[in-house]
Protein backbone atom coordinates (compact mmCIF):
# COMPACT_ATOMS: atom_id res chain seq x y z
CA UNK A 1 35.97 44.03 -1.51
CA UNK A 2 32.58 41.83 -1.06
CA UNK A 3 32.92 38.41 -0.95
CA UNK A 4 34.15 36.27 2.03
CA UNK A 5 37.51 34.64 2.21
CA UNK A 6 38.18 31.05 2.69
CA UNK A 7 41.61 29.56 3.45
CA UNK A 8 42.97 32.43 1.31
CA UNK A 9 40.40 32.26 -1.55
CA UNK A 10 37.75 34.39 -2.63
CA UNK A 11 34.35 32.28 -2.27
CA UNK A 12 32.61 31.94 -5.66
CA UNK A 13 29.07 32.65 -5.61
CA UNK A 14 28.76 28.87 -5.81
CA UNK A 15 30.39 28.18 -3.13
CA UNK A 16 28.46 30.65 -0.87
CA UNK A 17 25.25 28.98 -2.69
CA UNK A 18 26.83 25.60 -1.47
CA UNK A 19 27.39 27.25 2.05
CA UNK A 20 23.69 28.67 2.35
CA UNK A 21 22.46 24.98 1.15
CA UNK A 22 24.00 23.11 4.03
CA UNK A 23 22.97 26.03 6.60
CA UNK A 24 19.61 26.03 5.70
CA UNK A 25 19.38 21.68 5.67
CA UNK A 26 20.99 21.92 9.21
CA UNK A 27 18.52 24.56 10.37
CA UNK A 28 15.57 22.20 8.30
CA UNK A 29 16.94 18.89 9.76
CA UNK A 30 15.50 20.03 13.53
CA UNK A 31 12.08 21.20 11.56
CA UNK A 32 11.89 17.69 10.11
CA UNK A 33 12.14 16.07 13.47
CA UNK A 34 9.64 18.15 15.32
CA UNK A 35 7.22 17.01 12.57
CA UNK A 36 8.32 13.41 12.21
CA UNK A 37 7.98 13.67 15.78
CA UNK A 38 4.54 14.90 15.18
CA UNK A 39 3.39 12.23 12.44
CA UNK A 40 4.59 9.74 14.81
CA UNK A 41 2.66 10.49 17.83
CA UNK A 42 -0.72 10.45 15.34
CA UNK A 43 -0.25 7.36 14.08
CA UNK A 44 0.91 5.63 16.87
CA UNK A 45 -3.19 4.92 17.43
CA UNK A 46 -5.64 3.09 15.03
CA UNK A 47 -8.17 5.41 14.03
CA UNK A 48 -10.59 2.86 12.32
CA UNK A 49 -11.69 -0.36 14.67
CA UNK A 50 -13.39 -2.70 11.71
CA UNK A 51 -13.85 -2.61 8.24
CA UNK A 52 -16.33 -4.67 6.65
CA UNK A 53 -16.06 -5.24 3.14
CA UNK A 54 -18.18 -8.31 0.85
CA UNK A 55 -19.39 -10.36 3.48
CA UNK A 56 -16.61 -10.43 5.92
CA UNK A 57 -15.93 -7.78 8.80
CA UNK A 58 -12.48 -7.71 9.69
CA UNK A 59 -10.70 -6.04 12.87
CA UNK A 60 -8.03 -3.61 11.70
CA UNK A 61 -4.39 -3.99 13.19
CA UNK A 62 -2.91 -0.01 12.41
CA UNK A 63 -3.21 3.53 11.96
CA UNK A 64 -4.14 4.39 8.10
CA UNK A 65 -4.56 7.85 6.26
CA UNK A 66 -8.52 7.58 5.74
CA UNK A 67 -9.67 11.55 5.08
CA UNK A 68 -10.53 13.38 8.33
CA UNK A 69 -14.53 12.62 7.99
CA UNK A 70 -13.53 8.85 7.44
CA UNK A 71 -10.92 8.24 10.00
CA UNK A 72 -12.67 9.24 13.24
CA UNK A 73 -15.72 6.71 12.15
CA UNK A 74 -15.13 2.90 14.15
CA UNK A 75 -16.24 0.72 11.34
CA UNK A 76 -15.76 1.54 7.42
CA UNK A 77 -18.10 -0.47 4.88
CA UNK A 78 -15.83 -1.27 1.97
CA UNK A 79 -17.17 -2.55 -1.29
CA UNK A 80 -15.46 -5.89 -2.53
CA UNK A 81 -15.25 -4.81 -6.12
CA UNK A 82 -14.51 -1.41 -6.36
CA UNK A 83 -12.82 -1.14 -2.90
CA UNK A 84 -14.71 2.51 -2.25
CA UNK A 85 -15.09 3.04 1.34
CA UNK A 86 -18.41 4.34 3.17
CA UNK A 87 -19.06 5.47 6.42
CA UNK A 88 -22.68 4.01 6.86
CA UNK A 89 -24.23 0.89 5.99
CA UNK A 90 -27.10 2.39 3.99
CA UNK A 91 -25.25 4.17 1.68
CA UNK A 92 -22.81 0.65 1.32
CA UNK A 93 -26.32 -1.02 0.64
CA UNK A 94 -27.11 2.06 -1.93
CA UNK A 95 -23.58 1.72 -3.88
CA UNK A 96 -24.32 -1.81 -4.05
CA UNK A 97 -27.21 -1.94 -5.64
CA UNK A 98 -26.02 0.49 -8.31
CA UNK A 99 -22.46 -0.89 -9.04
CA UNK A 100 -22.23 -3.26 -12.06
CA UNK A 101 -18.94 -4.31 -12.03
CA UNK A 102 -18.37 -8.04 -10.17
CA UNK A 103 -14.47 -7.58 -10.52
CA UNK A 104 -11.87 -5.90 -10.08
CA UNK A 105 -10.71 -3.33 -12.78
CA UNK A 106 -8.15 -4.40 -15.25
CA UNK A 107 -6.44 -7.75 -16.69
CA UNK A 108 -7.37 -11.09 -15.20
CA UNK A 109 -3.99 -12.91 -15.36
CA UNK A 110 -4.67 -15.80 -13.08
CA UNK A 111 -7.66 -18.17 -12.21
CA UNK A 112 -7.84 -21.55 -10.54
CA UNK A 113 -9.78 -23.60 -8.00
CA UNK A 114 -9.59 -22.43 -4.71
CA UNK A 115 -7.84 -25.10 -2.68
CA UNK A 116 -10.10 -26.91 0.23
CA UNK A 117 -10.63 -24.71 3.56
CA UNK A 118 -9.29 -26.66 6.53
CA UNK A 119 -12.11 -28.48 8.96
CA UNK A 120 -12.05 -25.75 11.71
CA UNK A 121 -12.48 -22.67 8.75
CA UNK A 122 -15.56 -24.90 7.44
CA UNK A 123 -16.57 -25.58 11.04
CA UNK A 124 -16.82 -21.50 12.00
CA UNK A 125 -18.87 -21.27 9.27
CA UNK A 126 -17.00 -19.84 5.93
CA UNK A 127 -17.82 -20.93 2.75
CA UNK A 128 -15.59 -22.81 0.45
CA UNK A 129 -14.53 -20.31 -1.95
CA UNK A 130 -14.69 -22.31 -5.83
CA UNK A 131 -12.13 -19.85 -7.73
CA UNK A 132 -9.39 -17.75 -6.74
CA UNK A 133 -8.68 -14.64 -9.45
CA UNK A 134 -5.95 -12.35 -9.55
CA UNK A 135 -6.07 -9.10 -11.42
CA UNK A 136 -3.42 -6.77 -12.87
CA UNK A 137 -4.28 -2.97 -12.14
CA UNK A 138 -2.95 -0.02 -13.85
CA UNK A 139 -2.79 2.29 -11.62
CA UNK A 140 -2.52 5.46 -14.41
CA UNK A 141 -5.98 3.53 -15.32
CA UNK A 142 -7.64 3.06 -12.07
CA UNK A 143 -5.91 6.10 -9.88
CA UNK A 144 -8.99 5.48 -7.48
CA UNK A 145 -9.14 2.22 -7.09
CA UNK A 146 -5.17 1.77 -6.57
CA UNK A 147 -5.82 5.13 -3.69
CA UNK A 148 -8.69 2.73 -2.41
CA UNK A 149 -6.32 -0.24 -2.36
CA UNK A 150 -3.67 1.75 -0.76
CA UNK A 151 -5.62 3.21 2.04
CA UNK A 152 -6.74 -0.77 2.58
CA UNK A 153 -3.26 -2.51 2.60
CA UNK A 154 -2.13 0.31 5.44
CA UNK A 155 -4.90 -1.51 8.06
């Protein structure tokens, strides 16, 4: 006879199928930690200082997936429109000379005046901003730009 017997029954091949399943997640389930463990310990450290993107340099709170090349650089120059990130000024200044595009790919679905900046903002030296926009991205449309965006939000 093949076949192993359980509680007086002759396991089915689905149950031994079922049986290998739930050996091979318990053996996986200490493999998962030892990498979670892993991801965790990388991330724990924010690889990127400052991004500056438009006019405005910003310090950067957390860890985010930039590529290798990217992610060990201390300030990324991001461009405002197309949100494509650069690792030196002069090739920022390069894109944005060639770039046409002044917004944001897809539908415009929202415009108004921007609401006053308070005394201290205008005091430090911003500019009142006239409009705000707000676009609607597809991102089976714009896979880039939504990766772009992505990579942004995570700082």
């Amino acid at each position: 006879r093949d076949g192993a017997e359980l509680g007086g029954r002759r396991a089915t091949r689905k149950m031994k199928r079922r049986i290998d399943d739930m050996n091979a997640l318990q053996a996986g389930a200490s493999h998962d930690e030892a990498l979670e463990k892993e991801h965790e310990e990388s991330t724990k450290v924010k690889n990127i200082q400052t991004v500056e993107i438009g006019r405005f340099e910003v310090d950067t709170w957390y860890f985010s997936p930039f590529p290798d090349e990217y992610a060990q650089q201390r300030k990324l120059y991001i461009c405002e429109f197309t949100l494509k990130y650069m690792k030196r000024r002069s090739t920022y200044l390069a894109h944005c000379e060639r770039e046409r595009s002044r917004q944001p790919p897809g539908q415009l679905i929202y415009r108004c005046d921007a609401p006053p900046l308070r005394r201290e903002c205008l005091a430090a030296g911003m500019e009142q901003p006239k409009q705000l926009s707000v676009f609607e991205i597809n991102g089976s449309d714009s896979k880039v730009y939504c990766q772009c965006l992505c990579l942004l939000a995570k700082l």
